[in-house]
PDB file of N, CA and C in Angstrom:
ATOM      1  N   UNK A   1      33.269 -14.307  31.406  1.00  0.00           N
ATOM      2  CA  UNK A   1      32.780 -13.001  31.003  1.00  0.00           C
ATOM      3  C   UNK A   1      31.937 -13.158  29.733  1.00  0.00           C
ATOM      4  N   UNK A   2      30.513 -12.277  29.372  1.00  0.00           N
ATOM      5  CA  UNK A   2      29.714 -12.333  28.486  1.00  0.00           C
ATOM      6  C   UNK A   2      30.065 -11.606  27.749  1.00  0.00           C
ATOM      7  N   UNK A   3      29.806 -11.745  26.416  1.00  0.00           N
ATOM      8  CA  UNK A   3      30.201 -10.939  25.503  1.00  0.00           C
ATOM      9  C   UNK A   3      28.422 -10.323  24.783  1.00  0.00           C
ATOM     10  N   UNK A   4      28.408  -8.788  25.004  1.00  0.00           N
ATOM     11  CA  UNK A   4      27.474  -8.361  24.670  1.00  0.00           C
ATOM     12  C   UNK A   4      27.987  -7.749  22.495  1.00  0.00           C
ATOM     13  N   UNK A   5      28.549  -8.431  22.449  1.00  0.00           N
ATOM     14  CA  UNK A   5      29.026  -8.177  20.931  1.00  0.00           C
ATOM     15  C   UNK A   5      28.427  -9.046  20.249  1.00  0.00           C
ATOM     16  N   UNK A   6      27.517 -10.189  20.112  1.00  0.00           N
ATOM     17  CA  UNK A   6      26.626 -10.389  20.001  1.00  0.00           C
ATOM     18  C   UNK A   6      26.174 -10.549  18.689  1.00  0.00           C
ATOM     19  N   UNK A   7      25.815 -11.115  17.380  1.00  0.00           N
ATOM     20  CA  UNK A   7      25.322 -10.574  16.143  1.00  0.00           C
ATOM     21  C   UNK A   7      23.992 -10.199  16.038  1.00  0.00           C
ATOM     22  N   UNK A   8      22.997  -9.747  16.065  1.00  0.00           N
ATOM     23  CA  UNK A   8      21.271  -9.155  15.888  1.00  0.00           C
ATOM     24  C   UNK A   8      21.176 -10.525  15.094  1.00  0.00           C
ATOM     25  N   UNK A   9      19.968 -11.543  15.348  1.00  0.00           N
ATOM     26  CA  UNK A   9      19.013 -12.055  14.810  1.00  0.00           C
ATOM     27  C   UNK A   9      18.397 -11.386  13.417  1.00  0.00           C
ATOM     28  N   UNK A  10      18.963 -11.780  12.380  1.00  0.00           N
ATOM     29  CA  UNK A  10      18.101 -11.102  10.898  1.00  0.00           C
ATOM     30  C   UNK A  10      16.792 -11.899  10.436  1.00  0.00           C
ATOM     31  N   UNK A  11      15.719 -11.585  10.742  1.00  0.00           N
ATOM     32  CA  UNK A  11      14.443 -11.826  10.150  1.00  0.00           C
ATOM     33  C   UNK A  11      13.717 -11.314   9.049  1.00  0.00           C
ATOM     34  N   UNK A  12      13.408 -12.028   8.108  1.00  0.00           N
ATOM     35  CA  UNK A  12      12.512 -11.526   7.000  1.00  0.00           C
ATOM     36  C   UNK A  12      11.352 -12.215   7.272  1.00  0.00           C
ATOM     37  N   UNK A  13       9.879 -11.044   7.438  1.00  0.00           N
ATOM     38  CA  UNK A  13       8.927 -11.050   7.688  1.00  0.00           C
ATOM     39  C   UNK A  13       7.468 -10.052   7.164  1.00  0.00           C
ATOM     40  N   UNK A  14       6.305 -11.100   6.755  1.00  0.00           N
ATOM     41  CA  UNK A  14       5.456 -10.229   6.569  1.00  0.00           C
ATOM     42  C   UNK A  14       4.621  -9.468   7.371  1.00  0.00           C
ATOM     43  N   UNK A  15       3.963  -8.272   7.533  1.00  0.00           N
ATOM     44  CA  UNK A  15       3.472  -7.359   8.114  1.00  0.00           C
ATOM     45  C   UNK A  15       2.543  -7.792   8.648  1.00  0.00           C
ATOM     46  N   UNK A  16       1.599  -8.347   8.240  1.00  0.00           N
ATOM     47  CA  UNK A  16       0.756  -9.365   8.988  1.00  0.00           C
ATOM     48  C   UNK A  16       1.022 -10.315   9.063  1.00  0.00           C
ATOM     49  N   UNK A  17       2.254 -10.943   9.582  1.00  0.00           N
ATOM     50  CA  UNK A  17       3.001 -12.222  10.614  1.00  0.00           C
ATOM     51  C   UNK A  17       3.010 -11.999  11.705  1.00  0.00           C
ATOM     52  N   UNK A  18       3.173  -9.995  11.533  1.00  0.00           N
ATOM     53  CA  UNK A  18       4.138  -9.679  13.012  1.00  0.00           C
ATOM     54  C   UNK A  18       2.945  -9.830  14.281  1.00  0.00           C
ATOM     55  N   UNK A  19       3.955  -9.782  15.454  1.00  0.00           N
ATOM     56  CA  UNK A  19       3.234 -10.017  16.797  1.00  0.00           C
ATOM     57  C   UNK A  19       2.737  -8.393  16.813  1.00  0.00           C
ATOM     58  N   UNK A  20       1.588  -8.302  17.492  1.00  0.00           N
ATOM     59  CA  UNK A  20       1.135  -6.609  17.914  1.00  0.00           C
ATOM     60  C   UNK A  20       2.050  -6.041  18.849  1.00  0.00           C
ATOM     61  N   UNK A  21       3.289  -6.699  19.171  1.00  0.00           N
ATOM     62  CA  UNK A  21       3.757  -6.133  19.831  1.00  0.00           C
ATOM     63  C   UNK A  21       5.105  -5.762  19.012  1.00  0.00           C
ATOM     64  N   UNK A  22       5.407  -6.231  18.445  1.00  0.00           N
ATOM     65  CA  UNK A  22       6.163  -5.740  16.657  1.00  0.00           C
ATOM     66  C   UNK A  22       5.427  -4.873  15.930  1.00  0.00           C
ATOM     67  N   UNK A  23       4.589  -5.322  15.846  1.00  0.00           N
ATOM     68  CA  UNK A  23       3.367  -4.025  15.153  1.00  0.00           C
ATOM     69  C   UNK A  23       3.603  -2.312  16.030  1.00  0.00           C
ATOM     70  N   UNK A  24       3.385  -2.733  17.182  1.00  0.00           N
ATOM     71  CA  UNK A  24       2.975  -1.615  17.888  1.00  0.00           C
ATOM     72  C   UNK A  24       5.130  -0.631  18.046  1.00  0.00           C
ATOM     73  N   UNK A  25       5.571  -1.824  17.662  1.00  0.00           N
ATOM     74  CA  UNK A  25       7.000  -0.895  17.304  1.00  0.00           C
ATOM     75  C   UNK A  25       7.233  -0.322  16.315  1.00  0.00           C
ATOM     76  N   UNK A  26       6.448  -0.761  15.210  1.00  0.00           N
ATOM     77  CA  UNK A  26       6.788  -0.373  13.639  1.00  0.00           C
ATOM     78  C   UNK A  26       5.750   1.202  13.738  1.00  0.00           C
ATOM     79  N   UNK A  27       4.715   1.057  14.183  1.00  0.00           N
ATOM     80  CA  UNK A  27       3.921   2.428  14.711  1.00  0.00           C
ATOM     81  C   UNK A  27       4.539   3.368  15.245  1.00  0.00           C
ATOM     82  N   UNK A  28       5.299   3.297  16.599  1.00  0.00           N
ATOM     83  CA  UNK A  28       6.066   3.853  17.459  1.00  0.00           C
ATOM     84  C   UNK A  28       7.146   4.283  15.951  1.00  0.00           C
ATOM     85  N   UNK A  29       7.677   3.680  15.355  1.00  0.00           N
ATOM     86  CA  UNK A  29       9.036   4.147  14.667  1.00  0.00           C
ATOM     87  C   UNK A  29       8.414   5.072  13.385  1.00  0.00           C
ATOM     88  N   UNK A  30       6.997   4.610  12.644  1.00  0.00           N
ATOM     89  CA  UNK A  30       6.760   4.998  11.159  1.00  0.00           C
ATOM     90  C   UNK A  30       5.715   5.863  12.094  1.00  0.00           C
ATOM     91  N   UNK A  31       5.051   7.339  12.890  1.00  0.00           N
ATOM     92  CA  UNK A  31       4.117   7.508  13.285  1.00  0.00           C
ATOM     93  C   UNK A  31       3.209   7.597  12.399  1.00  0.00           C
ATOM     94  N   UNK A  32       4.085   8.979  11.319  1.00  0.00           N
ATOM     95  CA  UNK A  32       2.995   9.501   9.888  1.00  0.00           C
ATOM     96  C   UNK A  32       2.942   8.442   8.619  1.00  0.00           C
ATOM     97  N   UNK A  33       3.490   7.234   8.940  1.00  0.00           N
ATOM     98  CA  UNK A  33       3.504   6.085   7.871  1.00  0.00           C
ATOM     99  C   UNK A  33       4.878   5.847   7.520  1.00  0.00           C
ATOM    100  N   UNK A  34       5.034   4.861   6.443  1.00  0.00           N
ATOM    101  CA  UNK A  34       6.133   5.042   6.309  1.00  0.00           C
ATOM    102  C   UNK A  34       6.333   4.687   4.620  1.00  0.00           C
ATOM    103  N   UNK A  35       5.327   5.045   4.115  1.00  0.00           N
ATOM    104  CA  UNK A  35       5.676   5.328   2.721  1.00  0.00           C
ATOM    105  C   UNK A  35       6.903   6.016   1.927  1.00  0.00           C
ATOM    106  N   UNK A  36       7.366   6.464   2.817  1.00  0.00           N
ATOM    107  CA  UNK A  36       8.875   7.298   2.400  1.00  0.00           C
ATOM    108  C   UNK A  36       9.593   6.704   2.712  1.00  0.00           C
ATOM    109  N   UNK A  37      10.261   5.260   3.833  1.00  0.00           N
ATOM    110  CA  UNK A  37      10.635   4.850   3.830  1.00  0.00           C
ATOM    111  C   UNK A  37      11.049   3.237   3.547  1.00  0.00           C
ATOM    112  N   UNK A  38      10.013   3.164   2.719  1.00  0.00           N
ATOM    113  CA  UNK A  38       9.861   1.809   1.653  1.00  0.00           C
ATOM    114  C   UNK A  38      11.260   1.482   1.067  1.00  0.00           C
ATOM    115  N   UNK A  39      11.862   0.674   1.130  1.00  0.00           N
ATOM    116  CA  UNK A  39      12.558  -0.333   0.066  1.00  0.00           C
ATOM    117  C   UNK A  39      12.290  -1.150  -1.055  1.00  0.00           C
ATOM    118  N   UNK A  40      12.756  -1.157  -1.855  1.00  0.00           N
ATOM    119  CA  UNK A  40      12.395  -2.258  -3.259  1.00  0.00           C
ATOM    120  C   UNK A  40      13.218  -3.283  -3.071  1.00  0.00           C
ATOM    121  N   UNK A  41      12.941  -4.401  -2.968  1.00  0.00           N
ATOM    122  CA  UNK A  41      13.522  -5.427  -2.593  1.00  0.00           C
ATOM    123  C   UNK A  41      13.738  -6.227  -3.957  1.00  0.00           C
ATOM    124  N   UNK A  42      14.543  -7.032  -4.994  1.00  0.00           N
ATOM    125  CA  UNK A  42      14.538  -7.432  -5.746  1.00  0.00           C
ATOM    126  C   UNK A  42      15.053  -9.071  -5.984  1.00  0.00           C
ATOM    127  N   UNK A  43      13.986  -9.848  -5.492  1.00  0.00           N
ATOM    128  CA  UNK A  43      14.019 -11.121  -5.706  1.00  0.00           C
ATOM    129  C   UNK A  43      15.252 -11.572  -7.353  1.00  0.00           C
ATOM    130  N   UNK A  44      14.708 -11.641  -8.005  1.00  0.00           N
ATOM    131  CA  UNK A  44      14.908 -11.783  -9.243  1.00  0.00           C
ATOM    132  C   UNK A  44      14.773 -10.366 -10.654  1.00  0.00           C
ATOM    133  N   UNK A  45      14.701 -10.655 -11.516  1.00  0.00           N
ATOM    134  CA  UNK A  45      14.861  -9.620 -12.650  1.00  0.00           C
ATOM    135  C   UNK A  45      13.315  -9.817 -12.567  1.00  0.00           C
ATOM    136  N   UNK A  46      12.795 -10.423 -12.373  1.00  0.00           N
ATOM    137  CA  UNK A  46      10.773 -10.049 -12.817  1.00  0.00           C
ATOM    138  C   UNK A  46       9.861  -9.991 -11.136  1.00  0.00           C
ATOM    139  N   UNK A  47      10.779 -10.338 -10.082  1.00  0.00           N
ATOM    140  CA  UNK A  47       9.999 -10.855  -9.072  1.00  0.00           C
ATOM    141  C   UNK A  47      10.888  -9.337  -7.713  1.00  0.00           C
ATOM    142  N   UNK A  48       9.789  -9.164  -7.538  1.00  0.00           N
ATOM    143  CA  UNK A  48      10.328  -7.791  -5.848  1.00  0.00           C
ATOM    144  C   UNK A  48       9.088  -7.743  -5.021  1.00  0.00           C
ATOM    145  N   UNK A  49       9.775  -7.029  -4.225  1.00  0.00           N
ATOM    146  CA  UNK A  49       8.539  -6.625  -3.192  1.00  0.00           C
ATOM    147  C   UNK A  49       9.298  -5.556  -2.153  1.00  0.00           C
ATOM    148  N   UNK A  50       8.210  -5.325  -1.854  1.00  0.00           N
ATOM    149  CA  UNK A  50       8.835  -3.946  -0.995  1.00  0.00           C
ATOM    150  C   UNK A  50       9.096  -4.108   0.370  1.00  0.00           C
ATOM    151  N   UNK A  51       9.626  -3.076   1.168  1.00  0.00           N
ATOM    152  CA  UNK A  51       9.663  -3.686   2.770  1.00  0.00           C
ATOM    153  C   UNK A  51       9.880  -2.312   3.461  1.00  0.00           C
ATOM    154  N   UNK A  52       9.994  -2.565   4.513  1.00  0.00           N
ATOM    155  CA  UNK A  52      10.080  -1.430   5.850  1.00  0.00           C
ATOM    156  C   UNK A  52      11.392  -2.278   6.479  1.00  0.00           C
ATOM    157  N   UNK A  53      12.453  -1.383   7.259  1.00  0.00           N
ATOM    158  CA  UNK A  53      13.179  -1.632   8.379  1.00  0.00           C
ATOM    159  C   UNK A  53      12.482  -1.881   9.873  1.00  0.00           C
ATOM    160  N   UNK A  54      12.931  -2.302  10.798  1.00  0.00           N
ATOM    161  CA  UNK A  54      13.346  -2.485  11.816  1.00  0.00           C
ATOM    162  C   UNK A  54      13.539  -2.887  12.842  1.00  0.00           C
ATOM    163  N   UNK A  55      14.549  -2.122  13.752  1.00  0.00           N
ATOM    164  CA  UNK A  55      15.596  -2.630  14.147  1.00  0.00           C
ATOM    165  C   UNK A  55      15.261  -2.760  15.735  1.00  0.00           C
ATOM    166  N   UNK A  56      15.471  -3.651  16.755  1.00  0.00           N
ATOM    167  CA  UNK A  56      15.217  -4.190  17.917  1.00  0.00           C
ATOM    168  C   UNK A  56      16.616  -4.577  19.326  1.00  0.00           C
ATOM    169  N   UNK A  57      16.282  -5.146  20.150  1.00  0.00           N
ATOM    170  CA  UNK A  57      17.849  -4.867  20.959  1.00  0.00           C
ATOM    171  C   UNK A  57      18.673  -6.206  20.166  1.00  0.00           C
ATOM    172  N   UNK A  58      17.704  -7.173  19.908  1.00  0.00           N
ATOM    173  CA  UNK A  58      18.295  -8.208  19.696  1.00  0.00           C
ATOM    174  C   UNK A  58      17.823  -8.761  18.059  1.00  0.00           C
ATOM    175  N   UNK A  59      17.155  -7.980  17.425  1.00  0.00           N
ATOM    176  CA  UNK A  59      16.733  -8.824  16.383  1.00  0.00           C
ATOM    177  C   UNK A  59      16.987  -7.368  15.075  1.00  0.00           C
ATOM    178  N   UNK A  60      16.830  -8.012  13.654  1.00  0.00           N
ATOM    179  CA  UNK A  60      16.877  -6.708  12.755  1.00  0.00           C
ATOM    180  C   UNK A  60      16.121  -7.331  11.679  1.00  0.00           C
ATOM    181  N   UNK A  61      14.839  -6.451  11.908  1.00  0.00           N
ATOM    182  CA  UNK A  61      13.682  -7.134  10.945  1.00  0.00           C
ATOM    183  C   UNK A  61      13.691  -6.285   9.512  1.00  0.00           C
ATOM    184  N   UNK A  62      13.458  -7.259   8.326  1.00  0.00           N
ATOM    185  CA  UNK A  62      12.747  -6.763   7.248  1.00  0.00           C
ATOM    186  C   UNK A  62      11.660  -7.286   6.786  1.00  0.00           C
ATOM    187  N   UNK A  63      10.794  -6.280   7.000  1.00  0.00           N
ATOM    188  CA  UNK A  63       9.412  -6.180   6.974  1.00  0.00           C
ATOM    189  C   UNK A  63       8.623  -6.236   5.228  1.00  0.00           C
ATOM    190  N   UNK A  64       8.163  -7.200   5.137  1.00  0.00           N
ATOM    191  CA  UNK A  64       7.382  -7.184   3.894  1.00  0.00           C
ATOM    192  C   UNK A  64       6.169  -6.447   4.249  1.00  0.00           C
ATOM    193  N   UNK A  65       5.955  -5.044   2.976  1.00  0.00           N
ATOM    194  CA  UNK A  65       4.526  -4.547   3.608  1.00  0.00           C
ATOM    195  C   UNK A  65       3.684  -4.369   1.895  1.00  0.00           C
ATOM    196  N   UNK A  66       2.312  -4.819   1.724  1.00  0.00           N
ATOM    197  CA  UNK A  66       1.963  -5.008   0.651  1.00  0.00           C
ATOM    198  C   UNK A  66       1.424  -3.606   0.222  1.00  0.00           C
ATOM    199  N   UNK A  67       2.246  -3.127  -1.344  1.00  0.00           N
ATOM    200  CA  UNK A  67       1.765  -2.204  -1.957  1.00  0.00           C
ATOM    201  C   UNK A  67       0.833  -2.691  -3.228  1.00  0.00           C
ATOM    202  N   UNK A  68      -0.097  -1.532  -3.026  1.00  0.00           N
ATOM    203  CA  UNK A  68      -0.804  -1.526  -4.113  1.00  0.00           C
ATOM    204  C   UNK A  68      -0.461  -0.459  -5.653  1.00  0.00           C
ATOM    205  N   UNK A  69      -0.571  -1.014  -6.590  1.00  0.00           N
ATOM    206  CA  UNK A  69       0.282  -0.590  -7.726  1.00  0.00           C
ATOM    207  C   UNK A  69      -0.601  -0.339  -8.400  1.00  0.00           C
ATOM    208  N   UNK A  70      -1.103   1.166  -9.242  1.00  0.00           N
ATOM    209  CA  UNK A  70      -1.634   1.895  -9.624  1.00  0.00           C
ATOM    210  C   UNK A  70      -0.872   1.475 -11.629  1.00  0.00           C
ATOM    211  N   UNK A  71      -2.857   0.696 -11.884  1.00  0.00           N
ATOM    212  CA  UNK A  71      -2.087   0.097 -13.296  1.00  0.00           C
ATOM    213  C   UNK A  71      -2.246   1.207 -14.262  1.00  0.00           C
ATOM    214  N   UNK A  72      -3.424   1.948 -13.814  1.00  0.00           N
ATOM    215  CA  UNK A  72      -3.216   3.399 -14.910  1.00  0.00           C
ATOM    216  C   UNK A  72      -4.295   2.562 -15.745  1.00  0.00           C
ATOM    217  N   UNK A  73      -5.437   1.780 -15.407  1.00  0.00           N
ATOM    218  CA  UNK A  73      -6.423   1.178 -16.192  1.00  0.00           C
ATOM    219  C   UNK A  73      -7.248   2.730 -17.070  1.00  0.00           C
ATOM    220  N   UNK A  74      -7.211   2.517 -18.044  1.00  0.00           N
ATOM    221  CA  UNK A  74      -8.048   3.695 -18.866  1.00  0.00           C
ATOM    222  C   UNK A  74      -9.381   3.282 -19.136  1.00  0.00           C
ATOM    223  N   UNK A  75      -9.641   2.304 -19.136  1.00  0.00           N
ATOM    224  CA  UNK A  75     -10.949   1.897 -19.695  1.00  0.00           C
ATOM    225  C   UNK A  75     -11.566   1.422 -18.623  1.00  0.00           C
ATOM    226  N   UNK A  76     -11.393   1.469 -17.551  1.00  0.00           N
ATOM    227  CA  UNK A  76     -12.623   2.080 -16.363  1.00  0.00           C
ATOM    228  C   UNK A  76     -12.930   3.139 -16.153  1.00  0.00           C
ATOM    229  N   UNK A  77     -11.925   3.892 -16.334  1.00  0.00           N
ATOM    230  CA  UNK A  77     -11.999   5.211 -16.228  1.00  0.00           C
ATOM    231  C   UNK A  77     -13.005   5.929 -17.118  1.00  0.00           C
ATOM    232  N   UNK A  78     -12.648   5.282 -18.364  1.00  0.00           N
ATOM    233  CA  UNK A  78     -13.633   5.443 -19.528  1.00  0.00           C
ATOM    234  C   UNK A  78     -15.100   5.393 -19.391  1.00  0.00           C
ATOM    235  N   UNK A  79     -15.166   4.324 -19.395  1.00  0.00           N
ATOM    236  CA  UNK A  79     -16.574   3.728 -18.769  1.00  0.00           C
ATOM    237  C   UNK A  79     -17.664   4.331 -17.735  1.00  0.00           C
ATOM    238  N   UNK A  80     -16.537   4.697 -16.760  1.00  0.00           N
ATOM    239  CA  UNK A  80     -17.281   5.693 -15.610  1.00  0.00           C
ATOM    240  C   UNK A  80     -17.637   6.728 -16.077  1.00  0.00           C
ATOM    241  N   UNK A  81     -17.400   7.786 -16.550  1.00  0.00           N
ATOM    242  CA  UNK A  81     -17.069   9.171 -17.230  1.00  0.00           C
ATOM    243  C   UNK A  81     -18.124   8.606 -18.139  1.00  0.00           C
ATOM    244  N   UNK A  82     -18.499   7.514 -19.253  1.00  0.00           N
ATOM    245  CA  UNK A  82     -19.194   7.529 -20.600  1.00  0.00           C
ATOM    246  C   UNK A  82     -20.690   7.387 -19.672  1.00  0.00           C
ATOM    247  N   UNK A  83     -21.066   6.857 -18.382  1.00  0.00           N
ATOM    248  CA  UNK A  83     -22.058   6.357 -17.736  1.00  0.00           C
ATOM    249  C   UNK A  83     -22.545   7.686 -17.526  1.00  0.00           C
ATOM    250  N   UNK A  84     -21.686   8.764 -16.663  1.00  0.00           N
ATOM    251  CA  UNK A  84     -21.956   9.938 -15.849  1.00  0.00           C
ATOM    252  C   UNK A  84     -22.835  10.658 -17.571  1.00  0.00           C
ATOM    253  N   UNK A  85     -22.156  10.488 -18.619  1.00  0.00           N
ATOM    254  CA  UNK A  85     -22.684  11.438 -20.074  1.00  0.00           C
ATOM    255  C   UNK A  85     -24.424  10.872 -20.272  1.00  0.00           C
ATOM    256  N   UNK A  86     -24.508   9.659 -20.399  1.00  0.00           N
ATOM    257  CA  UNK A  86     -25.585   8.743 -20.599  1.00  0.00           C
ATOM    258  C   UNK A  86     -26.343   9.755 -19.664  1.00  0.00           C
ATOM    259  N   UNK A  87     -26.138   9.603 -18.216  1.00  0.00           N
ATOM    260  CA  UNK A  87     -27.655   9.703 -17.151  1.00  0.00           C
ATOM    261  C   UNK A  87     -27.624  11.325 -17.710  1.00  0.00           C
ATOM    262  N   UNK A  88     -26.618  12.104 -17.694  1.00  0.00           N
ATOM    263  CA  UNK A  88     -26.956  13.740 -17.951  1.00  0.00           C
ATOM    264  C   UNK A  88     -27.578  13.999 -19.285  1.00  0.00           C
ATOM    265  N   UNK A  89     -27.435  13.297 -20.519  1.00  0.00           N
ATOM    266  CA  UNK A  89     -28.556  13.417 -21.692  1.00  0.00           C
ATOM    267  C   UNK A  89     -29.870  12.901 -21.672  1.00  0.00           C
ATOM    268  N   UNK A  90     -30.208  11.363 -20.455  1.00  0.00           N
ATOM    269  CA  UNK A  90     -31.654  11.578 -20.156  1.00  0.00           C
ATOM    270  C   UNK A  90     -31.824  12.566 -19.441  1.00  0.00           C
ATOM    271  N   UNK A  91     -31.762  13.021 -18.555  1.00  0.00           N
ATOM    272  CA  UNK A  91     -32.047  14.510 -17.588  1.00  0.00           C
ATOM    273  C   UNK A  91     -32.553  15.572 -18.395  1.00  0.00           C
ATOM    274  N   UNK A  92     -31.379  15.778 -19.300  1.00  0.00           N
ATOM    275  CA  UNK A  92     -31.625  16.713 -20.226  1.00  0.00           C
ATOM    276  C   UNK A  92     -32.564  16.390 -21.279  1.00  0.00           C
ATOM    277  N   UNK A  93     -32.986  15.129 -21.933  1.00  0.00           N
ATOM    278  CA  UNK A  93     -34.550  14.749 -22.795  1.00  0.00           C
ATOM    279  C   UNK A  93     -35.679  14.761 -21.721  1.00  0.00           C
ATOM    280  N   UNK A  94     -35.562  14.981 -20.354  1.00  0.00           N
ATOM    281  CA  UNK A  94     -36.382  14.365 -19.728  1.00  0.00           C
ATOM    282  C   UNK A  94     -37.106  16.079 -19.287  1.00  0.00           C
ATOM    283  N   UNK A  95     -35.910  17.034 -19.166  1.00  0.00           N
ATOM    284  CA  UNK A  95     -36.507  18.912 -19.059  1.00  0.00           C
ATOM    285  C   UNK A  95     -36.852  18.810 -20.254  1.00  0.00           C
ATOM    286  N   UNK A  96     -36.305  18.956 -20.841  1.00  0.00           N
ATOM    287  CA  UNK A  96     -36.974  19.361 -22.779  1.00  0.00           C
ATOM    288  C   UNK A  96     -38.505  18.497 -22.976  1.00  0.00           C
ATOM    289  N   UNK A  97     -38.804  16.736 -22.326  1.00  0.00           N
ATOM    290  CA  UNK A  97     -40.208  17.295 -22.308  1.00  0.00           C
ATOM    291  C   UNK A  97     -40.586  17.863 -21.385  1.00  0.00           C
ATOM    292  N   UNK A  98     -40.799  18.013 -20.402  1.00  0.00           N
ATOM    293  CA  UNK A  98     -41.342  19.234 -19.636  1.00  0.00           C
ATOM    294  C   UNK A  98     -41.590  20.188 -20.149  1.00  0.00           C
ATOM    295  N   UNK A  99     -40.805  20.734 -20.613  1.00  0.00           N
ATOM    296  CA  UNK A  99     -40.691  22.338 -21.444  1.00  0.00           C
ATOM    297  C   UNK A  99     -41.810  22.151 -22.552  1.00  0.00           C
ATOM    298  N   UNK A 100     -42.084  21.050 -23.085  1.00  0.00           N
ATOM    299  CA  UNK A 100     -43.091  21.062 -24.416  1.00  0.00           C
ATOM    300  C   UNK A 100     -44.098  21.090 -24.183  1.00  0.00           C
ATOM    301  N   UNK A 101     -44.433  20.783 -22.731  1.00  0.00           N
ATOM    302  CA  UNK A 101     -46.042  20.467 -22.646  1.00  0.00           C
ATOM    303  C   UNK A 101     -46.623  21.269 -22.058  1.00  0.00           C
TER     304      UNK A 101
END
C-alpha cells in the first residue's frame, strides 16, 4: 500500500528560474499582483530579500521576486525641478525681448 502522506518537495527559487509553466501558476494564484503578498525574508542582520509563496500537488515553492527600493534620492529630484526653472526664465527673457522691440 502507497502512502499518499508524502512530505511536499521545499524549493527556494528565483522568479526568473521558474519554468512558464510555474510562472503561468504564480499568475493564475497573484491575478492583480502580488505585492500584498510579499514576504521579507531575512538572510542575516544586513542581508534579505523578499519572496512570494507557492504551493503545488507535490512541491512548496519560495519564490524570490526582485523589489525595487525607493532611496528617496533628493538631489535628482533637485536637479530636475532646478532645470524645469532655468528653461522657464529663458522663455520669459526671450517674451520680454519681444515686447521691447
Amino acid at each position: 500500500m502507497e502512502s499518499n502522506s508524502r512530505p511536499k518537495k521545499r524549493v527556494v527559487i528565483s522568479y526568473k528560474n521558474l519554468s512558464p509553466e510555474l510562472q503561468a501558476e504564480v499568475k493564475k494564484k497573484y491575478p492583480y499582483g502580488y505585492t500584498d503578498n510579499m514576504i521579507r525574508i531575512d538572510k542575516s542582520p544586513t542581508d534579505f530579500f523578499y519572496a512570494i509563496m507557492l504551493e503545488t500537488e507535490d512541491s512548496s515553492y519560495l519564490i524570490k521576486v526582485d523589489v525595487k527600493v525607493d532611496t528617496g534620492d533628493v538631489e535628482e529630484e533637485k536637479d530636475f525641478f532646478e532645470d524645469d526653472i532655468t528653461v522657464t526664465e529663458e522663455i520669459a527673457d526671450a517674451s520680454e525681448e519681444s515686447e521691447d522691440e
